[in-house]
C-alpha atoms as a PDB file:
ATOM      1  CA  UNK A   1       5.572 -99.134 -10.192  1.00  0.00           C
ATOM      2  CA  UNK A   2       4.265 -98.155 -13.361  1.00  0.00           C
ATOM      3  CA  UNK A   3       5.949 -97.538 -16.685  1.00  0.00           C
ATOM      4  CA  UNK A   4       3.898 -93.961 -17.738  1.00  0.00           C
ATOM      5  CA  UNK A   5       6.140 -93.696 -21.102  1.00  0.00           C
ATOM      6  CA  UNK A   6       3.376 -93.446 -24.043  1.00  0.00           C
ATOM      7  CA  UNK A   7       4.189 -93.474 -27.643  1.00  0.00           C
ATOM      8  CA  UNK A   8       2.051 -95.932 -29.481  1.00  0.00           C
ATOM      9  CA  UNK A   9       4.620 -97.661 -30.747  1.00  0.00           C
ATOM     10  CA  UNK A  10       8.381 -97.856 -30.656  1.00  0.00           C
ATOM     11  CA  UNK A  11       9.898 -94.796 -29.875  1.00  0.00           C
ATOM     12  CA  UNK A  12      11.739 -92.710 -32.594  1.00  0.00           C
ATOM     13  CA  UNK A  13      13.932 -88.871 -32.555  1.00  0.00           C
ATOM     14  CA  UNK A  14      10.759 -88.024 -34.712  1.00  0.00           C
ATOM     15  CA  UNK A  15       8.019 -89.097 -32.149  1.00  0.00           C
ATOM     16  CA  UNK A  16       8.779 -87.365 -28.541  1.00  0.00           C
ATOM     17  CA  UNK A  17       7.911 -89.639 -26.386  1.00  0.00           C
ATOM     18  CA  UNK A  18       5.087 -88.147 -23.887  1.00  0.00           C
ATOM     19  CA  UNK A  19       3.911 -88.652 -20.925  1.00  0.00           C
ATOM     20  CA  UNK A  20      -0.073 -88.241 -20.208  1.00  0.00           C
ATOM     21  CA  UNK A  21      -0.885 -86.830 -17.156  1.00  0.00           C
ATOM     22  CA  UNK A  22      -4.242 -87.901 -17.442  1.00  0.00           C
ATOM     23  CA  UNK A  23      -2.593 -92.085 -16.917  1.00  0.00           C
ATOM     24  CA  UNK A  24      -1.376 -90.461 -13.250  1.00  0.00           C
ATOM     25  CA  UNK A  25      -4.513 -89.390 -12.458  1.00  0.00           C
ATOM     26  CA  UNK A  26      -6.216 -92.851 -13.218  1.00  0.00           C
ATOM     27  CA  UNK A  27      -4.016 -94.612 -11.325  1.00  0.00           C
ATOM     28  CA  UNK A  28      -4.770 -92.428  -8.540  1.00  0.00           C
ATOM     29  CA  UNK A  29      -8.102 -92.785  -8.549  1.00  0.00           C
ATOM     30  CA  UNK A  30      -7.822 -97.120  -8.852  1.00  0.00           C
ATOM     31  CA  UNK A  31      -5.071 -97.234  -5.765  1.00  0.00           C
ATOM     32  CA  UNK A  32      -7.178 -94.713  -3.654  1.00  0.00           C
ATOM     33  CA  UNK A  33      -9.820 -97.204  -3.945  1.00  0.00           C
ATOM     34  CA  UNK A  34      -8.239-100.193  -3.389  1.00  0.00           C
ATOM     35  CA  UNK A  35      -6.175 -99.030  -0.994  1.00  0.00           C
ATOM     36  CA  UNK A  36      -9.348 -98.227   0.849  1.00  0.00           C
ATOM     37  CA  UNK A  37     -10.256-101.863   0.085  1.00  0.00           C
ATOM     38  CA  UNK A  38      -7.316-103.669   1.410  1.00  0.00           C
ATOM     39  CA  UNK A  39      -7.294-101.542   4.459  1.00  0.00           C
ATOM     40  CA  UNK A  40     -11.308-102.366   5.526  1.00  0.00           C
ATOM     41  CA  UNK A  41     -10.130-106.258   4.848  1.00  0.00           C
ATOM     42  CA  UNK A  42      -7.701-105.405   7.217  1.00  0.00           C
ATOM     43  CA  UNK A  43      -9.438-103.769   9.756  1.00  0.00           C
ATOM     44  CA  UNK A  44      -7.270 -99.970  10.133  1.00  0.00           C
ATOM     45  CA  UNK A  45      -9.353 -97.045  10.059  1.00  0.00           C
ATOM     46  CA  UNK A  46      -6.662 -94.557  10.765  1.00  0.00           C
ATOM     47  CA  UNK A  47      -4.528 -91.699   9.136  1.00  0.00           C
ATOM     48  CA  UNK A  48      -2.625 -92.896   5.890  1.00  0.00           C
ATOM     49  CA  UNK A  49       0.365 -91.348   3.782  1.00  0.00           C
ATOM     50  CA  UNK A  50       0.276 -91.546   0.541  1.00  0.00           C
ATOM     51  CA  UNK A  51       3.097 -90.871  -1.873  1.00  0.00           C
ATOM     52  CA  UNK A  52       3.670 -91.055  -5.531  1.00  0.00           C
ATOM     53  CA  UNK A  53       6.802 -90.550  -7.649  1.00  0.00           C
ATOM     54  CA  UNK A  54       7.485 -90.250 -11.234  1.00  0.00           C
ATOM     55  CA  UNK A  55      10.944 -90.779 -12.427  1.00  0.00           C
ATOM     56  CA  UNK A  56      13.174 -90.543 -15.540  1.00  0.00           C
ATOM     57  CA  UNK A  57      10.754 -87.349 -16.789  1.00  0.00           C
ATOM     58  CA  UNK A  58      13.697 -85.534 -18.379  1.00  0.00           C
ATOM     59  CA  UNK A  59      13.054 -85.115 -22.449  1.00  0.00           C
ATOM     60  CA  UNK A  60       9.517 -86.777 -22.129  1.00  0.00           C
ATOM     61  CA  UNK A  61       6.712 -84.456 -23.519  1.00  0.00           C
ATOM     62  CA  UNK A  62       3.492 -83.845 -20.515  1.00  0.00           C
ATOM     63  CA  UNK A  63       0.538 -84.261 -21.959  1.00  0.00           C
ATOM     64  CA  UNK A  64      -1.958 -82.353 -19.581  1.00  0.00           C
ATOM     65  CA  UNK A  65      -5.712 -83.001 -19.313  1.00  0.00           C
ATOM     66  CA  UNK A  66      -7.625 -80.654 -21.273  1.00  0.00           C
ATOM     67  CA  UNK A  67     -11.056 -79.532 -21.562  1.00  0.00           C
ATOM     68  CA  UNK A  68     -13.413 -80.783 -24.534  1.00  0.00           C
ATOM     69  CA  UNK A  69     -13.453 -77.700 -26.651  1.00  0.00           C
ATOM     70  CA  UNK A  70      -9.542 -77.269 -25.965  1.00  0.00           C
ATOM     71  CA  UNK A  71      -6.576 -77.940 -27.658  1.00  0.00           C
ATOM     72  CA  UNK A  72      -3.886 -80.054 -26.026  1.00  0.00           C
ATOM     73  CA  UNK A  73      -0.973 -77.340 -28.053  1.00  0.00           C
ATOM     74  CA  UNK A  74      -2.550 -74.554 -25.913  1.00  0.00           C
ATOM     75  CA  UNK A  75      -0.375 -75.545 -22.858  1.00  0.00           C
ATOM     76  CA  UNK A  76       3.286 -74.986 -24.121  1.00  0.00           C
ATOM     77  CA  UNK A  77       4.904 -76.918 -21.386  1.00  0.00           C
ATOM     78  CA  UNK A  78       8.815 -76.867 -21.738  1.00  0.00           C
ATOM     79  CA  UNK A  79      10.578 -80.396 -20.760  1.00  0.00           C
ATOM     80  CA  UNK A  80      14.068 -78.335 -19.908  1.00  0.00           C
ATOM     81  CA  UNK A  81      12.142 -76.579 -16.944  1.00  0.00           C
ATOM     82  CA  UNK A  82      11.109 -79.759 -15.407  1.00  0.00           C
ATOM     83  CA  UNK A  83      13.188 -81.705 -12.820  1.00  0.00           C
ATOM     84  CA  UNK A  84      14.209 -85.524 -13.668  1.00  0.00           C
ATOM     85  CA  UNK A  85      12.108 -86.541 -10.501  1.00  0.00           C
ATOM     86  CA  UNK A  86       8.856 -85.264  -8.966  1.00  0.00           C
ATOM     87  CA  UNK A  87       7.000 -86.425  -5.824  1.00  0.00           C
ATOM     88  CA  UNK A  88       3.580 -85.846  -4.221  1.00  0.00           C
ATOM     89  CA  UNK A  89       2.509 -86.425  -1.116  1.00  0.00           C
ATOM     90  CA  UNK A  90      -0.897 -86.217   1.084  1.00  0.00           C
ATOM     91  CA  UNK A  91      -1.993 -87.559   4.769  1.00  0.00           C
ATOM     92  CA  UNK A  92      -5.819 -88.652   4.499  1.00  0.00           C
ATOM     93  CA  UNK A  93      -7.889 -91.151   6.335  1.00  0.00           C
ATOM     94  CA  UNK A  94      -8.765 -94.407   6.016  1.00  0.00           C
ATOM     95  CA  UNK A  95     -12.688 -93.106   6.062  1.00  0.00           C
ATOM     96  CA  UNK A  96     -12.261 -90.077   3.727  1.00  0.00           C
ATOM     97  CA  UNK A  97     -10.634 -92.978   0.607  1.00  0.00           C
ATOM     98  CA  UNK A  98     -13.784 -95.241   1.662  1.00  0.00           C
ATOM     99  CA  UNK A  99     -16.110 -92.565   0.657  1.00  0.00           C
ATOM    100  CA  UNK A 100     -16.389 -92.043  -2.818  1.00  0.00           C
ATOM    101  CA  UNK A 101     -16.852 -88.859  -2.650  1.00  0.00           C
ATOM    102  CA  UNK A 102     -14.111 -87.865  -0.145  1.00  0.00           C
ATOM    103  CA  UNK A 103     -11.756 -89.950  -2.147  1.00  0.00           C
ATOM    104  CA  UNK A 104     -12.770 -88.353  -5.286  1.00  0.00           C
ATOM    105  CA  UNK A 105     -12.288 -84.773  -3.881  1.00  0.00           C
ATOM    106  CA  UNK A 106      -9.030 -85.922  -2.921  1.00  0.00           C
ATOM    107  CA  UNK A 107      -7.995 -87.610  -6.061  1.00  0.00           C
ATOM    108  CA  UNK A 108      -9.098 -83.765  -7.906  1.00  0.00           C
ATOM    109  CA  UNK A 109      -6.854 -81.920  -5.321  1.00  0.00           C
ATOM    110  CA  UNK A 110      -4.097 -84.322  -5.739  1.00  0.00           C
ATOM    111  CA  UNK A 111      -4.251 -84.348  -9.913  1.00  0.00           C
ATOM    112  CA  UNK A 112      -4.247 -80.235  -9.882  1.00  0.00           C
ATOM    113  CA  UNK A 113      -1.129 -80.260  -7.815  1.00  0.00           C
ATOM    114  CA  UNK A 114       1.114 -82.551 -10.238  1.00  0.00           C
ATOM    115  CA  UNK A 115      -0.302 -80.265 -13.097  1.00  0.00           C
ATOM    116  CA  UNK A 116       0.822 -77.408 -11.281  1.00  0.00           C
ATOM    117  CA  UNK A 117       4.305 -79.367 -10.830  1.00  0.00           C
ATOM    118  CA  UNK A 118       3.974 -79.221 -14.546  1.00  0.00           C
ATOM    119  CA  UNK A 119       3.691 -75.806 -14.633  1.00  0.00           C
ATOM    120  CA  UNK A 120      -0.435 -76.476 -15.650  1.00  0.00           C
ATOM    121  CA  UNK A 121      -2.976 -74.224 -13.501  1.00  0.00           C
ATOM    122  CA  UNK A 122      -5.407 -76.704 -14.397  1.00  0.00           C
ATOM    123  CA  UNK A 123      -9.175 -76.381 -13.366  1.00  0.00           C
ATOM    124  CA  UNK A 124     -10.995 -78.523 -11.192  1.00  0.00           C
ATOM    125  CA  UNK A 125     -13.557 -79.123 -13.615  1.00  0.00           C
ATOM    126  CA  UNK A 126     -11.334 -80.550 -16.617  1.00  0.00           C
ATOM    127  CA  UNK A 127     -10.536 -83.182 -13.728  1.00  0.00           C
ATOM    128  CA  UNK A 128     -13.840 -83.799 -12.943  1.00  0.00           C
ATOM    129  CA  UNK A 129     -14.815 -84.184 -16.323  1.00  0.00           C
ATOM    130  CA  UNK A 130     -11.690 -87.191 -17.335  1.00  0.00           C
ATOM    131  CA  UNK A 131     -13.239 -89.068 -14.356  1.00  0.00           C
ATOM    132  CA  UNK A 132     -17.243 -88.920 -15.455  1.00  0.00           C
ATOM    133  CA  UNK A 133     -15.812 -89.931 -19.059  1.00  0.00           C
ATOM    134  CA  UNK A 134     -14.158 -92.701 -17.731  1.00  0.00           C
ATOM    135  CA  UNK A 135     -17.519 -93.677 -15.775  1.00  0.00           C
ATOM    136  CA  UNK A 136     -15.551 -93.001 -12.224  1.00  0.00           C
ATOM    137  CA  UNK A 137     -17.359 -89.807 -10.783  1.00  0.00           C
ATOM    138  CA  UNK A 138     -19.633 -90.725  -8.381  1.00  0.00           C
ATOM    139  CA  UNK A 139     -22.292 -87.344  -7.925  1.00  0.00           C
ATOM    140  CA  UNK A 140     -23.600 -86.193  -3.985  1.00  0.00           C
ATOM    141  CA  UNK A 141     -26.265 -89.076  -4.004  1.00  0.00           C
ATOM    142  CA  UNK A 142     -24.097 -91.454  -4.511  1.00  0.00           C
ATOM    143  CA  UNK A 143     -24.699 -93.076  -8.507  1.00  0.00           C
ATOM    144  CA  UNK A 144     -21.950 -93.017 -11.249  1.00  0.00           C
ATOM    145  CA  UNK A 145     -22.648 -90.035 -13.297  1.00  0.00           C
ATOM    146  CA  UNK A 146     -21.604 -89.947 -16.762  1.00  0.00           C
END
């Protein structure tokens, strides 16, 4: 459980408080790979479900990932059309989260579907880009790429 609420400081009628999309995706990335950890210490190598919630969403402001030369006031995304509670879900494999670049593929797919909850038809490559920023893209051969 994570609180996803981000306002710098305490929260006041003038400052919305917002929630940055771009903190779920993160997160996804760290659990897929230690939940690919725990399960090789472990010894399970089969099909996994994976679910994620976020709660209490009603009159919080998404902040979407956005590309470098964009603007974040581009995406007018209205709070009132969003429900109080969204959920995700995805079956994978123990081997596709232990390869980093299966689990990154899955971690893209997975971050464009809660921006489409959002009502965001975000592209693959914004994604792609948050992650090499944040030194977590691994490229085809296998080496962080930045």
């Amino acid at each position: 459980k994570e609180d996803l609420i981000r306002n710098g400081s305490e929260i006041t009628k003038a400052d919305q408080p917002k929630l940055y999309i771009s903190h779920i995706t993160n997160l996804l990335d760290i659990s897929f790979e230690s939940v690919s950890k725990f399960y090789r210490k472990v010894g399970y190598w089969g099909l996994v479900e994976i679910k994620l919630s976020v709660e209490q969403i009603l009159g919080l402001l998404p902040i979407p990932l956005v590309g470098k030369n964009a603007m974040r006031s581009h995406y007018n995304v209205s709070v009132n059309n969003i429900e109080n509670h969204l959920s995700w879900q995805m079956v994978t494999s123990v081997a596709n989260l232990e390869d980093p670049i299966t689990r990154q593929r899955e971690n893209v797919r997975l971050g464009k579907d809660i921006h489409w909850s959002f009502g965001i038809n975000l592209a693959e490559g914004i994604i792609i880009d948050h992650l090499k920023d944040k030194n977590r893209w691994i490229d085809e051969k296998g080496k962080t790429a930045s």
